[in-house]
C-alpha atoms as a PDB file:
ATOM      1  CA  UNK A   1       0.000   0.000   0.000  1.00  0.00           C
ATOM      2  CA  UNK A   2       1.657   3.313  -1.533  1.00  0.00           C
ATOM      3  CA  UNK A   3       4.986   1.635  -0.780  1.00  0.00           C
ATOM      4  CA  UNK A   4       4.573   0.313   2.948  1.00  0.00           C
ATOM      5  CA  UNK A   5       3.848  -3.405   3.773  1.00  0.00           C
ATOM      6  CA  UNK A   6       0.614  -2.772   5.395  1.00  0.00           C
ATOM      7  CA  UNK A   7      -2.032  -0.030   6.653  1.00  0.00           C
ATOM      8  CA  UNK A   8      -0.411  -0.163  10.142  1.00  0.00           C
ATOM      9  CA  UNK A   9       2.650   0.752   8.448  1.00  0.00           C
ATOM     10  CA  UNK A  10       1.129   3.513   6.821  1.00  0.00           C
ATOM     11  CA  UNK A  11      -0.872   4.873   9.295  1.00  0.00           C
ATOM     12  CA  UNK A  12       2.035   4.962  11.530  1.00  0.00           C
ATOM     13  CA  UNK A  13       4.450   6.988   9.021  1.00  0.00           C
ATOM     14  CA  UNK A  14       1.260   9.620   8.375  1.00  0.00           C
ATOM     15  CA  UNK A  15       1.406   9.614  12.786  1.00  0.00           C
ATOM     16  CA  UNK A  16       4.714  10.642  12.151  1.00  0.00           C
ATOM     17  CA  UNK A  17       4.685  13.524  10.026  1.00  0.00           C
ATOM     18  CA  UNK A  18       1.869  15.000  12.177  1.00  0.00           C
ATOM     19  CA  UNK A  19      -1.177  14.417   9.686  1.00  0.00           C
ATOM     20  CA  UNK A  20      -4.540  15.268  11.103  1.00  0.00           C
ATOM     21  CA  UNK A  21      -7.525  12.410  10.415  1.00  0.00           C
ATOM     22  CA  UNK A  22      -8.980  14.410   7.756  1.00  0.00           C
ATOM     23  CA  UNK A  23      -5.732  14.752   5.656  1.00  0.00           C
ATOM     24  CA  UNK A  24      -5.518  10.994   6.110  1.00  0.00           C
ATOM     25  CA  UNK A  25      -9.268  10.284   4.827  1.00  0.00           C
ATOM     26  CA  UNK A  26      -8.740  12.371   1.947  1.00  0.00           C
ATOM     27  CA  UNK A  27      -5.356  10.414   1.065  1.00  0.00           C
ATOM     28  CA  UNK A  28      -7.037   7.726   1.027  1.00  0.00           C
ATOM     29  CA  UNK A  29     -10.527   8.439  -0.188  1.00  0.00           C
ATOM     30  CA  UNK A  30     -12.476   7.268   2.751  1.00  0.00           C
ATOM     31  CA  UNK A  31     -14.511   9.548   5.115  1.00  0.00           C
ATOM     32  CA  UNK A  32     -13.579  10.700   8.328  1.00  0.00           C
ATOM     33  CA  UNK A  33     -15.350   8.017  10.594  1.00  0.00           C
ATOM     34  CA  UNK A  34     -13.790   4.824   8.035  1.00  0.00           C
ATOM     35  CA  UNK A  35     -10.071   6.724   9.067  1.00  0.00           C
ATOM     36  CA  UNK A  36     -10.763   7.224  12.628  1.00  0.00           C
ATOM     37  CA  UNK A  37     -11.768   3.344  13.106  1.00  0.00           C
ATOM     38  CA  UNK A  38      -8.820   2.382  10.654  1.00  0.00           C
ATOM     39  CA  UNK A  39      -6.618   4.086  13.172  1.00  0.00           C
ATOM     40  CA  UNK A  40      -8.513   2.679  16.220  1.00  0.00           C
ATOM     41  CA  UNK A  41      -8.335  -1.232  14.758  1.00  0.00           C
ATOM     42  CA  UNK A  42      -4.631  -0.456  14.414  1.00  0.00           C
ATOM     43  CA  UNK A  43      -4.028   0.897  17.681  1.00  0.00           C
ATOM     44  CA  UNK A  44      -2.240   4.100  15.918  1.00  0.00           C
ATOM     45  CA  UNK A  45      -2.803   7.428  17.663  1.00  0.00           C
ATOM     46  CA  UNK A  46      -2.229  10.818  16.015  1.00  0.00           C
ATOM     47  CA  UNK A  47       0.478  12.962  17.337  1.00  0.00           C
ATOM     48  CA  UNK A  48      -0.709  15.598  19.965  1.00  0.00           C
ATOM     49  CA  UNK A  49      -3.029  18.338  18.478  1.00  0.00           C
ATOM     50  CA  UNK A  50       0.480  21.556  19.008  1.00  0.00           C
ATOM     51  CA  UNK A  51       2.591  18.683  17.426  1.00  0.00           C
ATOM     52  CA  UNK A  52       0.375  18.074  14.418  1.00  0.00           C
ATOM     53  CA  UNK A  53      -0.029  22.434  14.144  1.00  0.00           C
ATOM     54  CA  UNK A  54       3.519  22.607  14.680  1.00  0.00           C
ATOM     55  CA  UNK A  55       4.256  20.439  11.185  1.00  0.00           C
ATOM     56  CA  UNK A  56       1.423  22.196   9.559  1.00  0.00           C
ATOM     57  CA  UNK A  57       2.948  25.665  10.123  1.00  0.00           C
ATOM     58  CA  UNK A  58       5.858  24.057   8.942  1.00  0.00           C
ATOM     59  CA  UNK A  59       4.510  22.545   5.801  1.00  0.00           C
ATOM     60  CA  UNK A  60       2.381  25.902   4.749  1.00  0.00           C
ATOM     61  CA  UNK A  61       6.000  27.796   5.137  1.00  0.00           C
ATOM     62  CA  UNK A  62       7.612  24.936   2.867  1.00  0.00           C
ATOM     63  CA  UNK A  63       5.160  25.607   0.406  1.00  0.00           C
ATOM     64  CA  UNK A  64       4.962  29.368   0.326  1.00  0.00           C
ATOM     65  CA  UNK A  65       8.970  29.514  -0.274  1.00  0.00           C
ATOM     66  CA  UNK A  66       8.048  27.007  -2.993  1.00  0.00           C
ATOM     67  CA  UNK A  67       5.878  29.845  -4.817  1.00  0.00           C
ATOM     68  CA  UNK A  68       8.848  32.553  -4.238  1.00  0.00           C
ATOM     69  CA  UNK A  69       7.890  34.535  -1.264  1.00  0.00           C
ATOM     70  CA  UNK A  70       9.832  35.100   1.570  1.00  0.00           C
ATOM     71  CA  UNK A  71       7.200  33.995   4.371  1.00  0.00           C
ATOM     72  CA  UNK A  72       4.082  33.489   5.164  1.00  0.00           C
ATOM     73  CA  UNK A  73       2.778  36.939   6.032  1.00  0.00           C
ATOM     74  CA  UNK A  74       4.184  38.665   2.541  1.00  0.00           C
ATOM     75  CA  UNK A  75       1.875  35.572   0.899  1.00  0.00           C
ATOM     76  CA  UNK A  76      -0.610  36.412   3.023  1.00  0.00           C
ATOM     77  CA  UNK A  77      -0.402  39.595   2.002  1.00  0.00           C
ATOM     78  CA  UNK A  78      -0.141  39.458  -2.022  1.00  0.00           C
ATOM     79  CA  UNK A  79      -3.212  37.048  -1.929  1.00  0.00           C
ATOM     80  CA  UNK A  80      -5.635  38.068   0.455  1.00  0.00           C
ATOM     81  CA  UNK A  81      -4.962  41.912   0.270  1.00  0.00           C
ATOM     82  CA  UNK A  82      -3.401  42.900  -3.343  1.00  0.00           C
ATOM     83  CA  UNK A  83      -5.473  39.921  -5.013  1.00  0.00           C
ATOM     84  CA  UNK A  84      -8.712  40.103  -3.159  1.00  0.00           C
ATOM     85  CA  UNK A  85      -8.505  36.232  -3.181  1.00  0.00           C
ATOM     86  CA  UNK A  86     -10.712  34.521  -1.033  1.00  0.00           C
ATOM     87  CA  UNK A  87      -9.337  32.184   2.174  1.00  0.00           C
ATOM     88  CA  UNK A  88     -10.976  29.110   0.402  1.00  0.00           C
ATOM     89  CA  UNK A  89      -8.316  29.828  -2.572  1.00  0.00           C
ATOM     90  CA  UNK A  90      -5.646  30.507  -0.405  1.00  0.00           C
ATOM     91  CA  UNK A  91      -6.444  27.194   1.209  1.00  0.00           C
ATOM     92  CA  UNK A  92      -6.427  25.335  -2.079  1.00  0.00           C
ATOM     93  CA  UNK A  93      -3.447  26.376  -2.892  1.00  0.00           C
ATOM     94  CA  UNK A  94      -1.669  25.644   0.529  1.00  0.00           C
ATOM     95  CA  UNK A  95      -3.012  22.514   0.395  1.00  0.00           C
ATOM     96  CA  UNK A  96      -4.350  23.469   3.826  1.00  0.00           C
ATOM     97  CA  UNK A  97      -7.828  23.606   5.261  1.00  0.00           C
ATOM     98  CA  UNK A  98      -9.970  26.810   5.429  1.00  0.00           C
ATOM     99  CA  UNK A  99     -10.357  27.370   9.094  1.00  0.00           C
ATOM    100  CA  UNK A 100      -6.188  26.566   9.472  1.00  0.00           C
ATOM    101  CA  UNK A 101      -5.687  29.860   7.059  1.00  0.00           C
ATOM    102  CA  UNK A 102      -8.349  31.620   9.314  1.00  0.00           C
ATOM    103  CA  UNK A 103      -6.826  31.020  12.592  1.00  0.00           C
ATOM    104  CA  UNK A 104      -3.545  31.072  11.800  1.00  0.00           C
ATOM    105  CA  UNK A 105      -3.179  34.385   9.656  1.00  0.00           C
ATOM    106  CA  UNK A 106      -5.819  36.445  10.497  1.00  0.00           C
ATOM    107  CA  UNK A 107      -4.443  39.626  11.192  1.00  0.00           C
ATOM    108  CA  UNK A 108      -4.270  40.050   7.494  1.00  0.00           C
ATOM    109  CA  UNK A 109      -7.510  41.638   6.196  1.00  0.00           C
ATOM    110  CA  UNK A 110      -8.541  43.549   2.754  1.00  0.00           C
ATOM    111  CA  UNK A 111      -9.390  46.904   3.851  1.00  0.00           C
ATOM    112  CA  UNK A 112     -12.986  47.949   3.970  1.00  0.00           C
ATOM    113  CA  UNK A 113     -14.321  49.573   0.956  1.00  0.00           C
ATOM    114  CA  UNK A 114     -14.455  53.725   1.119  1.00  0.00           C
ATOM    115  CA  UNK A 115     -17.198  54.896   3.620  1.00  0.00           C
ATOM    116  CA  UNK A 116     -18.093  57.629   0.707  1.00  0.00           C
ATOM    117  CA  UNK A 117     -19.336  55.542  -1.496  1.00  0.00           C
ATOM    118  CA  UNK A 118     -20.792  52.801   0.624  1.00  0.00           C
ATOM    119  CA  UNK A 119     -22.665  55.288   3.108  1.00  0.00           C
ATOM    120  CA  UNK A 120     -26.278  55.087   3.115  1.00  0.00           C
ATOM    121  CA  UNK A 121     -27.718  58.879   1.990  1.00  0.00           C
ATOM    122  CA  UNK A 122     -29.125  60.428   5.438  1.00  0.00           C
ATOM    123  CA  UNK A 123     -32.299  60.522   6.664  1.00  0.00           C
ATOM    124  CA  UNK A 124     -33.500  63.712   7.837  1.00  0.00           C
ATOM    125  CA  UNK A 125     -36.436  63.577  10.464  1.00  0.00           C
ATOM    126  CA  UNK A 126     -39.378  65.618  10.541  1.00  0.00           C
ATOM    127  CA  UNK A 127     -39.775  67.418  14.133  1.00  0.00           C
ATOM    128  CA  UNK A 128     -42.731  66.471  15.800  1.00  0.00           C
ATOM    129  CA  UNK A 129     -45.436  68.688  16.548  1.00  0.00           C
END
């Protein structure tokens, strides 16, 4: 199976490189719940949830120097703000999920359209009599 001499083997070398469940599932085209038994039959447990962030960090970084920038924040910055790209496309092309982008990078923002031409026209109220 992809080169190791059983799932066990497998599951054990994913453990290793700090996969999460999902990433696993979608390796190997099962769902969530088939993955999480897999690992439970095999007596494999995933690497503590900082561990597992810690090699994600470290693969997003891997991959950002892969598209030229210098880290993640100057990424960040060319796709989010200068592109207007949304964090599902940012995702997709980390190769990480949604919510990781989110959490991990969110004090970089587009900034909010001009209040001139987004501002309601007032309201002027009648006195009362």
């Amino acid at each position: 199976m992809l080169g190791f001499d059983d799932l066990r083997a497998y599951l054990q070398a994913r453990r290793d490189t700090g996969s999460s469940v999902p990433r696993i599932a979608s390796e190997l085209r099962v769902s969530d719940w088939q993955m999480q038994a897999a690992l439970a039959r095999s007596g494999v447990r995933l690497a503590p949830r900082p561990q597992r962030r810690r090699y994600t960090e470290e693969r997003i970084a891997a991959r950002v120097a892969e598209l030229g920038f210098t880290d993640v924040e100057a990424y960040l910055v060319d796709r989010v703000v200068d592109q207007a790209w949304l964090l599902a496309e940012v995702a997709a092309e980390l190769a990480a999920h949604r919510l990781t982008v989110r959490r991990r990078h969110c004090c970089i923002w587009r900034s909010p359209p001009s209040t001139s031409s987004t501002r309601a026209p007032e309201r002027r109220l009648r006195p009362r009599d």
